[in-house]
Protein backbone atom coordinates (compact mmCIF):
# COMPACT_ATOMS: atom_id res chain seq x y z
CA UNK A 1 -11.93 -8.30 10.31
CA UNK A 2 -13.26 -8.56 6.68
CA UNK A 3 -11.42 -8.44 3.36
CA UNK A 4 -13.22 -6.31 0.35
CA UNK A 5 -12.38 -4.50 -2.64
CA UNK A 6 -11.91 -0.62 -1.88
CA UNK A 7 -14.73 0.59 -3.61
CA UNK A 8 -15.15 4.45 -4.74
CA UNK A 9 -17.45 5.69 -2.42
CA UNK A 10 -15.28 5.44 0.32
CA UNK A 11 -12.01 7.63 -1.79
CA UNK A 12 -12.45 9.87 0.65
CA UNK A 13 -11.98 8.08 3.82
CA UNK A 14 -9.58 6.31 2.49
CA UNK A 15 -7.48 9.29 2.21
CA UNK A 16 -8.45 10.97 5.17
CA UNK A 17 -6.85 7.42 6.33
CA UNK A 18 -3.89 7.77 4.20
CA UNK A 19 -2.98 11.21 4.97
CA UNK A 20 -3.24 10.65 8.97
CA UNK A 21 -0.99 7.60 8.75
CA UNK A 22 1.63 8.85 6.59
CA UNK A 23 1.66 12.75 7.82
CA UNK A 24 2.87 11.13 11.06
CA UNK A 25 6.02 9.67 12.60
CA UNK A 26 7.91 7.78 11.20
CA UNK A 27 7.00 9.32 7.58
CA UNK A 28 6.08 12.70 7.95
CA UNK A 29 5.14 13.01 4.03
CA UNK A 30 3.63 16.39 3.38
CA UNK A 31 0.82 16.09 1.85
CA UNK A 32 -0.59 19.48 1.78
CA UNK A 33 -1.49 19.95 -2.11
CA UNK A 34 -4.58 17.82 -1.99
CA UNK A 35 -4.62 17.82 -5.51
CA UNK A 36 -1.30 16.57 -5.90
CA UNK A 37 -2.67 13.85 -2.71
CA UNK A 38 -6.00 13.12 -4.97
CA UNK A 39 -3.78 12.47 -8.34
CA UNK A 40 -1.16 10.29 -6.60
CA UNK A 41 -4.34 8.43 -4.96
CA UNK A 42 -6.16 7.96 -8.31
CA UNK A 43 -3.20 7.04 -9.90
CA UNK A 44 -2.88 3.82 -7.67
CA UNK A 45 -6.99 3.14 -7.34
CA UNK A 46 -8.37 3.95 -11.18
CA UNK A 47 -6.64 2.24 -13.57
CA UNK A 48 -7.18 -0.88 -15.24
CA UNK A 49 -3.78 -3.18 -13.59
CA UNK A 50 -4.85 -1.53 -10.20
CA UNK A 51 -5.86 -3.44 -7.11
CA UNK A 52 -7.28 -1.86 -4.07
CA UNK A 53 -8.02 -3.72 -1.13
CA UNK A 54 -9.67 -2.36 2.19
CA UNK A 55 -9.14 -3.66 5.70
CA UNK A 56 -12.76 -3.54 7.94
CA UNK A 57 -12.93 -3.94 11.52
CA UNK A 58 -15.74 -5.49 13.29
CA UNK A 59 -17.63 -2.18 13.49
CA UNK A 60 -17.45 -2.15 9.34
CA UNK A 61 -14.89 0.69 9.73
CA UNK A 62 -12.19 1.19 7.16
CA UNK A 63 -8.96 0.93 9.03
CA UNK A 64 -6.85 -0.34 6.36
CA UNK A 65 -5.54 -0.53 2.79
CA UNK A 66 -3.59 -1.64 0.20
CA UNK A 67 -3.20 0.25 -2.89
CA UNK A 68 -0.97 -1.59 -6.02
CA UNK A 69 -1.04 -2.90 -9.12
CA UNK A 70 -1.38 -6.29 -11.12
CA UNK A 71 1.08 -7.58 -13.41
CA UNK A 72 1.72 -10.17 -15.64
CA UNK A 73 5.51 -11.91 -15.27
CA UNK A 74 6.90 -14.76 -16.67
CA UNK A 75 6.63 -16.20 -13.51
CA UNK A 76 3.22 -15.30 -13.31
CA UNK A 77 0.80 -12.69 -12.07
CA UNK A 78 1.91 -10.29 -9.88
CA UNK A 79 0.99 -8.00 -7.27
CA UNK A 80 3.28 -5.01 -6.43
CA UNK A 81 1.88 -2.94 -3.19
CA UNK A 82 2.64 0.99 -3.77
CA UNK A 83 0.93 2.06 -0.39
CA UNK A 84 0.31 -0.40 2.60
CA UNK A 85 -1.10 1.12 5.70
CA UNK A 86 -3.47 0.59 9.03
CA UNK A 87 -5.11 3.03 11.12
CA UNK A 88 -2.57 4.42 13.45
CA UNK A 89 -5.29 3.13 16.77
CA UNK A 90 -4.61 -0.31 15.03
CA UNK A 91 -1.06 -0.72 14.77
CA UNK A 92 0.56 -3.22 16.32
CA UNK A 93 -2.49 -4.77 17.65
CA UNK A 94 -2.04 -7.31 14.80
CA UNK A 95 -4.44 -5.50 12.35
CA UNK A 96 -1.65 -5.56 9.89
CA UNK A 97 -0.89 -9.20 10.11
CA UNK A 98 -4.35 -10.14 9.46
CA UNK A 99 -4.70 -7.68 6.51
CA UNK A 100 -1.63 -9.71 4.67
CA UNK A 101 -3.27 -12.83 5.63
CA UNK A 102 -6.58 -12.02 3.94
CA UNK A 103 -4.76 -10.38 1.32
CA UNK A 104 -2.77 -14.09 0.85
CA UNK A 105 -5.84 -16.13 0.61
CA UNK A 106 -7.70 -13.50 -1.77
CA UNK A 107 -4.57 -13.58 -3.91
CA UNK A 108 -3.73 -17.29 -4.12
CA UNK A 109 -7.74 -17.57 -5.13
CA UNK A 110 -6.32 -14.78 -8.06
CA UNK A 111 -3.32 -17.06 -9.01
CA UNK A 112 -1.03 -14.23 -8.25
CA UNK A 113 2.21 -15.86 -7.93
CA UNK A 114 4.66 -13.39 -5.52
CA UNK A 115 3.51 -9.87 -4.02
CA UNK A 116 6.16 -7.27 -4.04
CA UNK A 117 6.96 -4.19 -2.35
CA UNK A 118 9.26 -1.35 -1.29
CA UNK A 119 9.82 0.30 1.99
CA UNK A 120 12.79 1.56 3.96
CA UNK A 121 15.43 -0.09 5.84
CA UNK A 122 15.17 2.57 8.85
CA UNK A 123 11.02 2.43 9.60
CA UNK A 124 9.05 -0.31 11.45
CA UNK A 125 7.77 -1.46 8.77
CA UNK A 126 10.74 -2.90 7.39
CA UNK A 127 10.85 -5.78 10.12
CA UNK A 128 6.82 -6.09 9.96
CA UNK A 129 7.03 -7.53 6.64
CA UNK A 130 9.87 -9.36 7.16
CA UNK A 131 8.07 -10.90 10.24
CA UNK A 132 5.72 -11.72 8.03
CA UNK A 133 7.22 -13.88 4.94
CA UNK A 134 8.64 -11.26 2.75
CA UNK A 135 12.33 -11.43 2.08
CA UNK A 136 14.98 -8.75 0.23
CA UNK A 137 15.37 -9.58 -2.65
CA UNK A 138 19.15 -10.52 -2.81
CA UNK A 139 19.95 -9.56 -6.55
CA UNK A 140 17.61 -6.32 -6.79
CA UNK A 141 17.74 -2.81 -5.95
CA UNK A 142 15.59 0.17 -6.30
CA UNK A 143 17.08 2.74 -8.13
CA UNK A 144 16.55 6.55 -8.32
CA UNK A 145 17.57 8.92 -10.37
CA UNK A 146 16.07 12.99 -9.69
CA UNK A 147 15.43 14.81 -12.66
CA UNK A 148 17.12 18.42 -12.76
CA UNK A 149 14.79 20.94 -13.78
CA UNK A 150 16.21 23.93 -15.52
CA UNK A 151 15.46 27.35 -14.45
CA UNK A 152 12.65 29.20 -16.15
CA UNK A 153 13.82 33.11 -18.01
């Protein structure tokens, strides 16, 4: 498997990707405004903090990505992973694993100091990435707050 920088002319099948991983169990995100899909996706891949990496199998096929952001810290640069995903024929078949181990080495060569994320308690992927090396964050939460929209007349 082989580490590269998610480059533009494969947007597409990366979302294709995207769509089919996260339109299925245990997510079942609707993503059925594509341009609502293609603004959230260029929101993560075009701007100037953003890093995009892409997972390749042996047969050069995308079957993974990570989608985030850079950040400078106190502490140090920073990567914080909006979107992780693998190609649902690849999970659990250690794709994933590999991915963040690439991902480690191509960072530490960055000097990022810490990669963070966010995912729910109740989905796989919780214990993935706890299997491998991340930890909840003791004194943190994510917080939400929905915005109330008033009605239109």
């Amino acid at each position: 498997m082989k580490l590269k920088y998610l480059e533009s002319n494969v947007f597409e099948e990366m979302k294709e990707l995207f769509r089919d991983v996260f339109s299925s169990d245990p997510w079942f995100d609707k993503w059925d405004n594509e341009a609502q899909l293609d603004a959230y996706l260029k929101d993560l891949t075009d701007n100037t903090n953003s890093l995009s990496l892409a997972l390749y199998d042996e047969r050069h096929e995308l079957i993974g990505c990570s989608l985030g952001y850079m950040f400078n810290w106190w502490e140090g640069r920073e990567y914080f992973i909006k979107e992780f995903f693998i190609a649902r024929n690849k999970q659990n078949q250690g794709a994933g694993r590999t991915f963040l181990h690439l991902a480690d080495r191509f960072l530490q060569d960055q000097d990022v100091a810490c990669i963070i994320l966010a995912t729910e308690k109740h989905v796989p992927a919780f214990q993935f990435y706890q299997n491998n090396g991340f930890s909840v964050l003791k004194d943190s939460v994510h917080m939400v707050k929905r915005v109330t929209h008033k009605e239109k007349g």
